[in-house]
C-alpha atoms as a PDB file:
ATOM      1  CA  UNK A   1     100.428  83.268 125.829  1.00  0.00           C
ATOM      2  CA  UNK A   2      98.219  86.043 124.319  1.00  0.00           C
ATOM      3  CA  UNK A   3      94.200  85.552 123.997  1.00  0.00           C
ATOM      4  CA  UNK A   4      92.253  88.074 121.831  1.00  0.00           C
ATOM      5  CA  UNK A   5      88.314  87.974 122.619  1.00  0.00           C
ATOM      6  CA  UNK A   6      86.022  90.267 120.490  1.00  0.00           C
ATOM      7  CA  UNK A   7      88.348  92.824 119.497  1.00  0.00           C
ATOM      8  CA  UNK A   8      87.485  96.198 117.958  1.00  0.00           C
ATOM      9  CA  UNK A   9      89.257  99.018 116.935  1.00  0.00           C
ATOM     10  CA  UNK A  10      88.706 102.332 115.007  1.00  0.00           C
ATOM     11  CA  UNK A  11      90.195 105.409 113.002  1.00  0.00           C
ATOM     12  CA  UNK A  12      87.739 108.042 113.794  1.00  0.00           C
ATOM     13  CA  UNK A  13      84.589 106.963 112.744  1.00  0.00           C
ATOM     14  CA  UNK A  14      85.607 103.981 110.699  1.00  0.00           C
ATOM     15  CA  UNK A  15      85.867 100.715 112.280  1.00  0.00           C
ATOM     16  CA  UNK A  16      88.436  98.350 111.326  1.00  0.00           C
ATOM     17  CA  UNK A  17      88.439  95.805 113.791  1.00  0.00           C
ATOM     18  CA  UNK A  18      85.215  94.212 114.345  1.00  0.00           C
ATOM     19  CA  UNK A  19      85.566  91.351 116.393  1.00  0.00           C
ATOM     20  CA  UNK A  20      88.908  89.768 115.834  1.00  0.00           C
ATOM     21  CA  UNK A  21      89.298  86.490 117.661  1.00  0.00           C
ATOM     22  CA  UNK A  22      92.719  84.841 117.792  1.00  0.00           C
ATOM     23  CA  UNK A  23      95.247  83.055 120.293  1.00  0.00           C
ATOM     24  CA  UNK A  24      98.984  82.654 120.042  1.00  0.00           C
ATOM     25  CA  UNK A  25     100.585  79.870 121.998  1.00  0.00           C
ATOM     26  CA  UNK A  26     103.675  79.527 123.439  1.00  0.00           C
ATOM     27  CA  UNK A  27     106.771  78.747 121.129  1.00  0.00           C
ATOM     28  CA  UNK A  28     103.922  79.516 118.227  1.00  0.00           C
ATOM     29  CA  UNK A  29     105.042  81.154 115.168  1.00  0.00           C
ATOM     30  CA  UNK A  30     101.465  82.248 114.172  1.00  0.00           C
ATOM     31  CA  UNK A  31     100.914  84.346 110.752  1.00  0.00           C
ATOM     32  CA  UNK A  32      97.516  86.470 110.330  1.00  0.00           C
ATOM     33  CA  UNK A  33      97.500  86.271 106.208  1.00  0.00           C
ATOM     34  CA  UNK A  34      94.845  88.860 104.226  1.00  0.00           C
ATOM     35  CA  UNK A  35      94.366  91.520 101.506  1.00  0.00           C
ATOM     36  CA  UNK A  36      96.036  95.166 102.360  1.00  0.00           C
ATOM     37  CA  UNK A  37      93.250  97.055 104.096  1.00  0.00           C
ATOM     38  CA  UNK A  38      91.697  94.326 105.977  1.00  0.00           C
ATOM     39  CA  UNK A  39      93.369  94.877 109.382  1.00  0.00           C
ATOM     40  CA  UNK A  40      96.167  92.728 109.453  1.00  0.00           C
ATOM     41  CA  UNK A  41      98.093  95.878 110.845  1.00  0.00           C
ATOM     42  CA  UNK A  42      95.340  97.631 112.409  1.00  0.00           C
ATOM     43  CA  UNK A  43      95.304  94.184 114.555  1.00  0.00           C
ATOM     44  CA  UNK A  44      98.965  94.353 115.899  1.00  0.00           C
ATOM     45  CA  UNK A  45      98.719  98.032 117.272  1.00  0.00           C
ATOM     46  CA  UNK A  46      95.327  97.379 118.470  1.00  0.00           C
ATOM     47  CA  UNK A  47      96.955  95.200 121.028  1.00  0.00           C
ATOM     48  CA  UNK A  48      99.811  97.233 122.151  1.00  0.00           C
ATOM     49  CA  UNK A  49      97.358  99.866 122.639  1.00  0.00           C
ATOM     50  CA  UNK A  50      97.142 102.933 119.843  1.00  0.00           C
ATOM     51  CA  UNK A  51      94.505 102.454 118.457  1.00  0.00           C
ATOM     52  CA  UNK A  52      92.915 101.614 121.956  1.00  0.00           C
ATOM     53  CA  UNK A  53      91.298  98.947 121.508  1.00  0.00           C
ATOM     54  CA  UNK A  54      87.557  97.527 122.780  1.00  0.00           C
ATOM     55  CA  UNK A  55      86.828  93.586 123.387  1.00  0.00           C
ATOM     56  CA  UNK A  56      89.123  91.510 126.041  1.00  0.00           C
ATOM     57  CA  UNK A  57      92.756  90.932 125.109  1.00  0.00           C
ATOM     58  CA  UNK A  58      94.810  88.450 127.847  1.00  0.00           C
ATOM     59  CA  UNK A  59      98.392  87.902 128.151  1.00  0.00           C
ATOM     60  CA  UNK A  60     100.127  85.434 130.155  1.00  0.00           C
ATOM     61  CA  UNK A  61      96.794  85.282 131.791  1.00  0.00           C
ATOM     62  CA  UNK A  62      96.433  88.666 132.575  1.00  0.00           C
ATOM     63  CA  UNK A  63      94.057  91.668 130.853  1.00  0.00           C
ATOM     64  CA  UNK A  64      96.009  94.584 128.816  1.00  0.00           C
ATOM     65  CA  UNK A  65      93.589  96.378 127.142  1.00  0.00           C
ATOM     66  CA  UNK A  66      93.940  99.589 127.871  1.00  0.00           C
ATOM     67  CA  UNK A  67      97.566 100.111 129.184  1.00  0.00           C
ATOM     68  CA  UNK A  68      99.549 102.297 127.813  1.00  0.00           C
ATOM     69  CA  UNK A  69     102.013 100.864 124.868  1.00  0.00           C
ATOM     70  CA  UNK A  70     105.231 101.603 126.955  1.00  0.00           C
ATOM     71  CA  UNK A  71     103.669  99.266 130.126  1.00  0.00           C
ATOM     72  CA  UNK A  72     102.461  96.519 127.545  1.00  0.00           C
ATOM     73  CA  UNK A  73     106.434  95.853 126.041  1.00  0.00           C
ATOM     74  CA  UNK A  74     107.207  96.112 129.378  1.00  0.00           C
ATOM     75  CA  UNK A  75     105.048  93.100 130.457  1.00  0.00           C
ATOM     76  CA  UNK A  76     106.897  91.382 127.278  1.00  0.00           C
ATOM     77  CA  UNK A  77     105.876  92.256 124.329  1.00  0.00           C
ATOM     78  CA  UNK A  78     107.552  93.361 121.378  1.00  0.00           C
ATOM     79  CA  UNK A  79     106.705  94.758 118.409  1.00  0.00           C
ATOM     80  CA  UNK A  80     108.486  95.899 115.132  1.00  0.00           C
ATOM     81  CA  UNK A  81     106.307  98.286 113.075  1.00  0.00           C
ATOM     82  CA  UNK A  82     106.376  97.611 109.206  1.00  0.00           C
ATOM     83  CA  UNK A  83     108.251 101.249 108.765  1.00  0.00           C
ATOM     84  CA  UNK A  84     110.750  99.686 111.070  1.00  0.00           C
ATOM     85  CA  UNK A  85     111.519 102.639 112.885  1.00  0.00           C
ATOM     86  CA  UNK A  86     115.231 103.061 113.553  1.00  0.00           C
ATOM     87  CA  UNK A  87     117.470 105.554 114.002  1.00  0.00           C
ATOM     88  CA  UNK A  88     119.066 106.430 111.225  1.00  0.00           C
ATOM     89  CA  UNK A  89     122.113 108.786 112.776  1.00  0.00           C
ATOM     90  CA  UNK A  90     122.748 106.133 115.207  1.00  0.00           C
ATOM     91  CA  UNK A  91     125.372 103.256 114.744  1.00  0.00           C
ATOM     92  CA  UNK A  92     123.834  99.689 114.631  1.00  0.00           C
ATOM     93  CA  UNK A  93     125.409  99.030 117.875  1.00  0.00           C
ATOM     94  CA  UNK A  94     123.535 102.071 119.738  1.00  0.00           C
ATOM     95  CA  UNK A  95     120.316 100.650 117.920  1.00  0.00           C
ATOM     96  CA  UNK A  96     120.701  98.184 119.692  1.00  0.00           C
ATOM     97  CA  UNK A  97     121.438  98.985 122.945  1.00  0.00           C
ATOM     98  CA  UNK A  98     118.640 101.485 122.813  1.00  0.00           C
ATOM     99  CA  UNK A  99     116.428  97.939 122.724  1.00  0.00           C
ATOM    100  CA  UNK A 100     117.892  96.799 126.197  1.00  0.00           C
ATOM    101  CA  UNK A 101     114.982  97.603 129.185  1.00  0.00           C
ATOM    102  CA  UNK A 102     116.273  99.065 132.471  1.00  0.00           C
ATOM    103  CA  UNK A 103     117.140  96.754 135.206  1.00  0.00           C
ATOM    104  CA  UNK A 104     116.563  93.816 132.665  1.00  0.00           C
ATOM    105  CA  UNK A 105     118.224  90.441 133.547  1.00  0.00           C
ATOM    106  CA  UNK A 106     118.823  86.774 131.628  1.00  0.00           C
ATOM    107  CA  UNK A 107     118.269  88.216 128.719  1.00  0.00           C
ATOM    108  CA  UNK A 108     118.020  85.062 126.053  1.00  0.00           C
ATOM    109  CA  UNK A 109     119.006  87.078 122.913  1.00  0.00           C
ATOM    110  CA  UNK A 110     122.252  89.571 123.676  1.00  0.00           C
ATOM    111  CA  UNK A 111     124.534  91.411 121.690  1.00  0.00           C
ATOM    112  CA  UNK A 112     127.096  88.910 121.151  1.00  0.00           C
ATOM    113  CA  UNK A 113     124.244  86.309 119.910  1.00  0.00           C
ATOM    114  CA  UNK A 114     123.441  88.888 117.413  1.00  0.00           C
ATOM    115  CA  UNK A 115     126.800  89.764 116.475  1.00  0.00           C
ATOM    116  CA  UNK A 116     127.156  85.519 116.078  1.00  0.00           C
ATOM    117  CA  UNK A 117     124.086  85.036 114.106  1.00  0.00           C
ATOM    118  CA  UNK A 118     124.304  88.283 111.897  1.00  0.00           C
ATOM    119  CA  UNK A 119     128.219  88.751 111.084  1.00  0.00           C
ATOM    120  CA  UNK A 120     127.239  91.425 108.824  1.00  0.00           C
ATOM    121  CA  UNK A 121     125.389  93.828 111.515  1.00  0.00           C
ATOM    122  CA  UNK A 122     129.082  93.357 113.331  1.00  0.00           C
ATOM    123  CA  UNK A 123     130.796  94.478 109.989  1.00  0.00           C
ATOM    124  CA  UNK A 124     128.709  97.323 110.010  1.00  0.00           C
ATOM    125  CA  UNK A 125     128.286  97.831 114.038  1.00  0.00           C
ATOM    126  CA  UNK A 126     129.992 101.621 113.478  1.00  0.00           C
ATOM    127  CA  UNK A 127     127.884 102.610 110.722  1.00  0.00           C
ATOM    128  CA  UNK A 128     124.570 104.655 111.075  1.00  0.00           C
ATOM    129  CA  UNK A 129     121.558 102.641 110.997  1.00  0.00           C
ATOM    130  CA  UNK A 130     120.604 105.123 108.021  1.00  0.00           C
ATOM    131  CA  UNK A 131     123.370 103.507 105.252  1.00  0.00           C
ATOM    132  CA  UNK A 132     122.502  99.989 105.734  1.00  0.00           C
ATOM    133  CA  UNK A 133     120.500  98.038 103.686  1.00  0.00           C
ATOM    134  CA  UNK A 134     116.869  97.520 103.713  1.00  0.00           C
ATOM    135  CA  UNK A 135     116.978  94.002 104.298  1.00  0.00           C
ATOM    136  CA  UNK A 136     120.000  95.145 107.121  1.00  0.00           C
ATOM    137  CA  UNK A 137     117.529  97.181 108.676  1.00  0.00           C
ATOM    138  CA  UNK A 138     114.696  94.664 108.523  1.00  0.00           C
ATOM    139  CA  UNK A 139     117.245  92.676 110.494  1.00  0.00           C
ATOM    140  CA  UNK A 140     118.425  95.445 112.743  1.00  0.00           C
ATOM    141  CA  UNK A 141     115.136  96.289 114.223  1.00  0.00           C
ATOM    142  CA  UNK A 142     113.967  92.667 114.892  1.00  0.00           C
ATOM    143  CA  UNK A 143     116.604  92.459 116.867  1.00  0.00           C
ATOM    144  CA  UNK A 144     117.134  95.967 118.558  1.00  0.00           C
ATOM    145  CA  UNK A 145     113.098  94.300 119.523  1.00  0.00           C
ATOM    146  CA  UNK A 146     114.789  90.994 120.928  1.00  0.00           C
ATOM    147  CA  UNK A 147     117.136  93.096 123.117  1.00  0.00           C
ATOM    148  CA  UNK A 148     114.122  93.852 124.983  1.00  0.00           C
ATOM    149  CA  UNK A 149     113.963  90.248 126.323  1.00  0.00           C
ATOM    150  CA  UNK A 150     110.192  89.842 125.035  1.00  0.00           C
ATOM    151  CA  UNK A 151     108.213  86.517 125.467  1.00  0.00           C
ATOM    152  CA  UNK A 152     106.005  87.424 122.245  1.00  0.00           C
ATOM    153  CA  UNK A 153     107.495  89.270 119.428  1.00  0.00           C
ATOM    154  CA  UNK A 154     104.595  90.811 116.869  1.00  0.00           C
ATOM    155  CA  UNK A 155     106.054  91.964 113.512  1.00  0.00           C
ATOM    156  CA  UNK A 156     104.517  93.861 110.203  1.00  0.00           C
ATOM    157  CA  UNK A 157     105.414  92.904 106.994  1.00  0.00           C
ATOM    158  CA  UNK A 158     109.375  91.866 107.768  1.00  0.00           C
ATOM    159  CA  UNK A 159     109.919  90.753 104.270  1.00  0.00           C
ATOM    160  CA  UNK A 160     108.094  94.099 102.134  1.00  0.00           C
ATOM    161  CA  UNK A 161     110.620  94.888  99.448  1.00  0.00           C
ATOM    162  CA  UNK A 162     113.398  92.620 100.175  1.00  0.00           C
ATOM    163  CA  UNK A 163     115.189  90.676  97.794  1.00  0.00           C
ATOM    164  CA  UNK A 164     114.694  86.556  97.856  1.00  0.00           C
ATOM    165  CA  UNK A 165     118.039  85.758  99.327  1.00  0.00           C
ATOM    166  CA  UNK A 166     117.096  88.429 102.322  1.00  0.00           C
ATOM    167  CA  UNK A 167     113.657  86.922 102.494  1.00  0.00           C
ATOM    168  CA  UNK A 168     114.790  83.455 103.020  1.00  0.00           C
ATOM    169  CA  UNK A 169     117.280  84.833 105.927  1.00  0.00           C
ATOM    170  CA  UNK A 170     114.806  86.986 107.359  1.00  0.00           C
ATOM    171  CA  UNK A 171     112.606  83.472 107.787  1.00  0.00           C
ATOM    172  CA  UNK A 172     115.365  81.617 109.076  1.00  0.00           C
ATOM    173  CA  UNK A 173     115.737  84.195 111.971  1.00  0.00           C
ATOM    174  CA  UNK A 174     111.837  84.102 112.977  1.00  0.00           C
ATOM    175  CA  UNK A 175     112.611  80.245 113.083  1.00  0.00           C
ATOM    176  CA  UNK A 176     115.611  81.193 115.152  1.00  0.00           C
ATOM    177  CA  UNK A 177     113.762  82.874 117.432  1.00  0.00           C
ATOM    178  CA  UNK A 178     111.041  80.471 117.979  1.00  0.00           C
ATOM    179  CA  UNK A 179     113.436  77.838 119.011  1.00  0.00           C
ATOM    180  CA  UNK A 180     114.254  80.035 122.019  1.00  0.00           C
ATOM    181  CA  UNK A 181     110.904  80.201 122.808  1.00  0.00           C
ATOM    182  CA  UNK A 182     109.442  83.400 122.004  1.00  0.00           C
ATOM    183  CA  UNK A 183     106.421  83.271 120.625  1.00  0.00           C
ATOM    184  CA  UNK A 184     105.971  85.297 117.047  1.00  0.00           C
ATOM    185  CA  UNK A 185     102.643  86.873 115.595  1.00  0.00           C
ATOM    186  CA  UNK A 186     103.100  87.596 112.149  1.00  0.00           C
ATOM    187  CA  UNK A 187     101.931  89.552 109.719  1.00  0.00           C
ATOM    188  CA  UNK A 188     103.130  88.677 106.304  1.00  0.00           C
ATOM    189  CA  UNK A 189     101.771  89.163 102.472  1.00  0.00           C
ATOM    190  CA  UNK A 190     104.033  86.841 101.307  1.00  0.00           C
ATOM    191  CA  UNK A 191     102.178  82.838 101.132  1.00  0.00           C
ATOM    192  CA  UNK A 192     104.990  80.654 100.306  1.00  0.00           C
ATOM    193  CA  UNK A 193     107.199  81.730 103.679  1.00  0.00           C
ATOM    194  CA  UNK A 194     104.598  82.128 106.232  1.00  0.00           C
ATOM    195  CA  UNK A 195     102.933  78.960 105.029  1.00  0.00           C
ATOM    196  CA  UNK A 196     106.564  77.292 105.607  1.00  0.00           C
ATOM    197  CA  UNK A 197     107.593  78.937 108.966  1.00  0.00           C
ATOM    198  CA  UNK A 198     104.069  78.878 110.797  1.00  0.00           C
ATOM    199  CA  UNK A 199     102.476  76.507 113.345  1.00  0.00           C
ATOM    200  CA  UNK A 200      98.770  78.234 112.774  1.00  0.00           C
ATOM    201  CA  UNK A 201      97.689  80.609 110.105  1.00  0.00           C
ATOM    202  CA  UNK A 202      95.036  82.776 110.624  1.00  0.00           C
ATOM    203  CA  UNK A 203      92.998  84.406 107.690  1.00  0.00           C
ATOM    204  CA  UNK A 204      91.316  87.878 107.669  1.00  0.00           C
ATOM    205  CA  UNK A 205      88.477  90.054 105.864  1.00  0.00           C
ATOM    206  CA  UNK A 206      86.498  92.725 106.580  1.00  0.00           C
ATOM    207  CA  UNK A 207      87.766  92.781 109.670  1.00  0.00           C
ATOM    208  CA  UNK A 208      86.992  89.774 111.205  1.00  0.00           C
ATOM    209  CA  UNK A 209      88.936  86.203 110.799  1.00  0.00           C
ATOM    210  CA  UNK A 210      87.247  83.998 108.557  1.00  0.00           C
ATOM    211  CA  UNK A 211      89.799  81.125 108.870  1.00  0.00           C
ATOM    212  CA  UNK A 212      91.924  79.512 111.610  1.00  0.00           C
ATOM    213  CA  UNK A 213      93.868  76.384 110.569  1.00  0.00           C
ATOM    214  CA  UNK A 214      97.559  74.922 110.236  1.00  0.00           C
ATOM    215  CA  UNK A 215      98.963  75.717 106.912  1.00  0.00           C
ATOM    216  CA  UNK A 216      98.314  72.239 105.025  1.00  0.00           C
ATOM    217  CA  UNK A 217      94.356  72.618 106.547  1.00  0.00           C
ATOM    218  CA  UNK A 218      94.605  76.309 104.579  1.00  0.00           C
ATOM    219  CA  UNK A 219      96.187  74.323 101.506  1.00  0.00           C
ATOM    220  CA  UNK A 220      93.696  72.319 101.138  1.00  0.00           C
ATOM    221  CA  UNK A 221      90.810  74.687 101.742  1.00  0.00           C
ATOM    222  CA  UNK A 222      90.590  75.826  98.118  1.00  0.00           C
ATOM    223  CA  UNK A 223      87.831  78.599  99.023  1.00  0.00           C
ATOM    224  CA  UNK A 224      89.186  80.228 101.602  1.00  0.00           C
ATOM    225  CA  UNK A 225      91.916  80.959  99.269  1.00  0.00           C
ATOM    226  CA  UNK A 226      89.906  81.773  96.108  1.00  0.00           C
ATOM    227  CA  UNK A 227      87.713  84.320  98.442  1.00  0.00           C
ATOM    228  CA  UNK A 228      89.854  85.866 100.620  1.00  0.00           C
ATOM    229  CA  UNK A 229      93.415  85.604  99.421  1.00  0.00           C
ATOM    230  CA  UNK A 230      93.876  85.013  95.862  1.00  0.00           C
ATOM    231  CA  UNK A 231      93.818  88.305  93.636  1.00  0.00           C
END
């Protein structure tokens, strides 16, 4: 589904990125686990193009790097910044219509799914997307994202700041979503849920990955944890 081959990237003069190597399969939930500042983030944007990117990134068999973010979701891929982005004088509804592409067809996630699997959005499908919830708007723009009818959803940080009972929901959605067969690359500083919801963990540091591995092979690697994760 999406192959990343010596990736860099850089702010100005400072390079983040510096030679990330990773793969996401299909129907993979796949979590990329680190310290802030490391380039967990940097990592996602890098590969829907700002900041452009250097090395060879591949998906569905075909080269990206270097199209333009709006022509990468349109090739299927979504992405929901950790800010999460909506628009807060716009009812949940419109947020979500504004995630359907032109001319799209067989869409596997659609309003009514969400409306079925989130009863509260529905509650709250008049409201501005400013009054809900944080945890509501976590929800919201994952799937305003879904609307899009992507094959490979990347999110930042979908659980920052939300309450357990949230958290645990938030995980059962990604789970959701897998089992329709869209692929998820996650980015998540919380252990105990992507260690639960994840086919294939990756670990990062300075930049680079410095472990690849399911999440019992991570478990049981007792340095990888000490070095790179543990505070």
């Amino acid at each position: 589904m999406l192959d990343v081959r010596d990736l860099h990237a850089y702010y100005g003069k400072s390079h983040i990125l510096q030679g990330v190597n990773m793969r996401v399969g299909n129907n993979e939930i796949v979590s990329i686990l680190g310290r802030n500042g490391v380039g967990r983030s940097t990592t996602l944007k890098a590969i829907m193009g700002n900041p452009s990117p250097r090395g060879d990134i591949e998906f569905r068999q075909k080269p990206i790097a270097g199209r333009k973010p709006h022509d990468i979701a349109r090739l299927g891929i979504g992405y929901v910044p950790e800010e999460r982005a909506i628009f807060p004088m716009l009812t949940v509804e419109q947020n979500l219509l504004l995630g359907i592409k032109s001319g799209q067809k067989d869409a596997r996630w659609s309003l009514d799914e969400t409306w079925r699997l989130f009863p509260q959005l529905l509650e709250r499908a008049n409201a501005p997307g400013g009054a809900l919830s944080g945890g509501e708007q976590q929800m919201l723009t994952i799937c305003r994202t879904l609307m899009g009818n992507p094959d490979l959803i990347m999110i930042d940080e979908p659980t920052e700041g939300l309450a357990p009972q949230m958290v645990e929901r938030i995980g059962e959605l990604l789970q959701e979503v897998a089992r329709r067969g869209i692929s998820i690359l996650l980015v998540e500083q919380r252990l105990a849920i992507a260690m639960r919801i994840s086919h294939r963990v990756y670990v990062m540091g300075h930049g680079q990955m410095v472990f690849e591995g399911t999440p019992d092979e991570l478990m049981a690697n007792t340095d990888v944890r000490r070095e790179w994760l543990e505070v």
